[in-house]
C-alpha atoms as a PDB file:
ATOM      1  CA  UNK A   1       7.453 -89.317 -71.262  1.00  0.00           C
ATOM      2  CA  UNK A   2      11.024 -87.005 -71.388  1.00  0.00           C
ATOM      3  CA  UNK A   3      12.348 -90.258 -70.876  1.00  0.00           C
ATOM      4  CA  UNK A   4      11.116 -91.958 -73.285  1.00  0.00           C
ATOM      5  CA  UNK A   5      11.330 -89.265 -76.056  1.00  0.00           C
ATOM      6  CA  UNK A   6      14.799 -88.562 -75.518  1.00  0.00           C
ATOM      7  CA  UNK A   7      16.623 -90.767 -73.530  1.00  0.00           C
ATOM      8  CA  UNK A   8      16.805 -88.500 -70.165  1.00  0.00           C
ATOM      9  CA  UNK A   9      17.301 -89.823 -67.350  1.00  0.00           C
ATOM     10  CA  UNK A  10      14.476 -89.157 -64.476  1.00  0.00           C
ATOM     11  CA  UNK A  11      16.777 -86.331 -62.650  1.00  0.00           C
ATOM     12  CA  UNK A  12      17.231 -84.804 -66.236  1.00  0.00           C
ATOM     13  CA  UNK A  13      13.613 -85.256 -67.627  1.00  0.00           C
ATOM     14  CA  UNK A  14      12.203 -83.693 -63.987  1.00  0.00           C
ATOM     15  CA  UNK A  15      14.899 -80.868 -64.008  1.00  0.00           C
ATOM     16  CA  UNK A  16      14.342 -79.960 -67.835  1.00  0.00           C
ATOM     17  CA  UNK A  17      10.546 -80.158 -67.657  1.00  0.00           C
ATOM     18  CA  UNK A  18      10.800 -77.611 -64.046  1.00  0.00           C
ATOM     19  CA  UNK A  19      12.856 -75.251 -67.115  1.00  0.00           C
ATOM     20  CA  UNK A  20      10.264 -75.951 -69.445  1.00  0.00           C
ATOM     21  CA  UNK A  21       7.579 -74.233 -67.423  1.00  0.00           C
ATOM     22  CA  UNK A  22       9.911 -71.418 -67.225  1.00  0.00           C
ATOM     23  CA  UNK A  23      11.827 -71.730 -64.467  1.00  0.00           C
ATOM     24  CA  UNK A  24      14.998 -70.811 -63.866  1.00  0.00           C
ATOM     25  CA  UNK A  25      17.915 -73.059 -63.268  1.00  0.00           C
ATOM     26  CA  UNK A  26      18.477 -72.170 -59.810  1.00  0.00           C
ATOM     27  CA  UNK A  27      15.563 -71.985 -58.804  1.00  0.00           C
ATOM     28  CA  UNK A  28      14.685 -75.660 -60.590  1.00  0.00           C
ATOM     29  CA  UNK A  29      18.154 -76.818 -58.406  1.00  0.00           C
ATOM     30  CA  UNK A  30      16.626 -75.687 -55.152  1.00  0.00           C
ATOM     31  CA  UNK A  31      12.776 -77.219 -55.364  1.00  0.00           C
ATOM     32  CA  UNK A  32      14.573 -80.443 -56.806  1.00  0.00           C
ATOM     33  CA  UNK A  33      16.980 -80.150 -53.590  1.00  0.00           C
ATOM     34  CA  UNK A  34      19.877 -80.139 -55.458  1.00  0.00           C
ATOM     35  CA  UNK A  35      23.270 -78.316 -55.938  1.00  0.00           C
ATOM     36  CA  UNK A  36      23.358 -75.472 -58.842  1.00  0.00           C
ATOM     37  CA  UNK A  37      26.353 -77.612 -59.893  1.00  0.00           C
ATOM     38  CA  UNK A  38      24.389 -80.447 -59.919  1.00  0.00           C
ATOM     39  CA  UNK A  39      22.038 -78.979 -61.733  1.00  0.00           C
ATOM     40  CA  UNK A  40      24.164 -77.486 -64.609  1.00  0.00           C
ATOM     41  CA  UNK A  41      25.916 -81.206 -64.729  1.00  0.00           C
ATOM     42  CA  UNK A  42      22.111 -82.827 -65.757  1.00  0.00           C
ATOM     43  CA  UNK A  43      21.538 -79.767 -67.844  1.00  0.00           C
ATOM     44  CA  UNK A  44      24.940 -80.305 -69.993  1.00  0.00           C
ATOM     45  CA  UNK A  45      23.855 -83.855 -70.122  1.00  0.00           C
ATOM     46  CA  UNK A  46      20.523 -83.295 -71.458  1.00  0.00           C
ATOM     47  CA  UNK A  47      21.772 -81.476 -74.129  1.00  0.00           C
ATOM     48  CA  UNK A  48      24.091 -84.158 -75.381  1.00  0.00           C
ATOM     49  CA  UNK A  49      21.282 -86.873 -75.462  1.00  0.00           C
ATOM     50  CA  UNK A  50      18.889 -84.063 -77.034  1.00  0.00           C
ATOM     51  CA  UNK A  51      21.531 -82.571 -79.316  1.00  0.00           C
ATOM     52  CA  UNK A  52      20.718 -78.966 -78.067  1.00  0.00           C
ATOM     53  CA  UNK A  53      23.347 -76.542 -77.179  1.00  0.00           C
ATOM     54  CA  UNK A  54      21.148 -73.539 -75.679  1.00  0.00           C
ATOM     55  CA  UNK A  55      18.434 -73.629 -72.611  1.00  0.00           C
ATOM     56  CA  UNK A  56      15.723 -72.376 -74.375  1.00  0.00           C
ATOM     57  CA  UNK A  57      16.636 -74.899 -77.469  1.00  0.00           C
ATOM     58  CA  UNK A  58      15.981 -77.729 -75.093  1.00  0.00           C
ATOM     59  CA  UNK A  59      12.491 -76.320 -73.846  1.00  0.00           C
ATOM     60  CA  UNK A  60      11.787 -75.880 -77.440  1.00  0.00           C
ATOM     61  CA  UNK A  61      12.622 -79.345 -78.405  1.00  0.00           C
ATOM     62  CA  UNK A  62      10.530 -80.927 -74.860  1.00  0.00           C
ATOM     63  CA  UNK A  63       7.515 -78.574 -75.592  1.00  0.00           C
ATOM     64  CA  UNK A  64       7.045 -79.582 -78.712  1.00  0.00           C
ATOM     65  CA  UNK A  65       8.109 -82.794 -78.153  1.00  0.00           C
ATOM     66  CA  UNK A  66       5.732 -83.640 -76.048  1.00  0.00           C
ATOM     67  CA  UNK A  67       2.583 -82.530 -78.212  1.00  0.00           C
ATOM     68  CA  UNK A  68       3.216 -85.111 -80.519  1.00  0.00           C
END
């Protein structure tokens, strides 16, 4: 549904929906088996398809995104 709303990719929507429930980013890097790096690289990318500029902006926008 990320993907749909917003454009994400799958790696971004599963990574930013993992930061939604309040996890943090490395943390959401190592259960997705992926580098921090990595990580950050979807996060930055997320916020240029979602327009956000801050974490908790983004979890904002995908929480109440998704009760629509």
């Amino acid at each position: 549904m990320l993907e749909q709303l917003h454009g994400l990719t799958r790696c971004e929507a599963l990574l930013a929906s993992l930061l939604a429930q309040g996890m943090p980013l490395h943390d959401a890097a190592a259960i997705r088996g992926i580098s921090y790096e990595t990580a950050r690289c979807q996060l930055k990318s997320a916020f240029g398809k979602t327009g956000c500029c801050r974490q908790p902006e983004l979890v904002a926008l995908l929480v109440n995104g998704c009760r629509r």
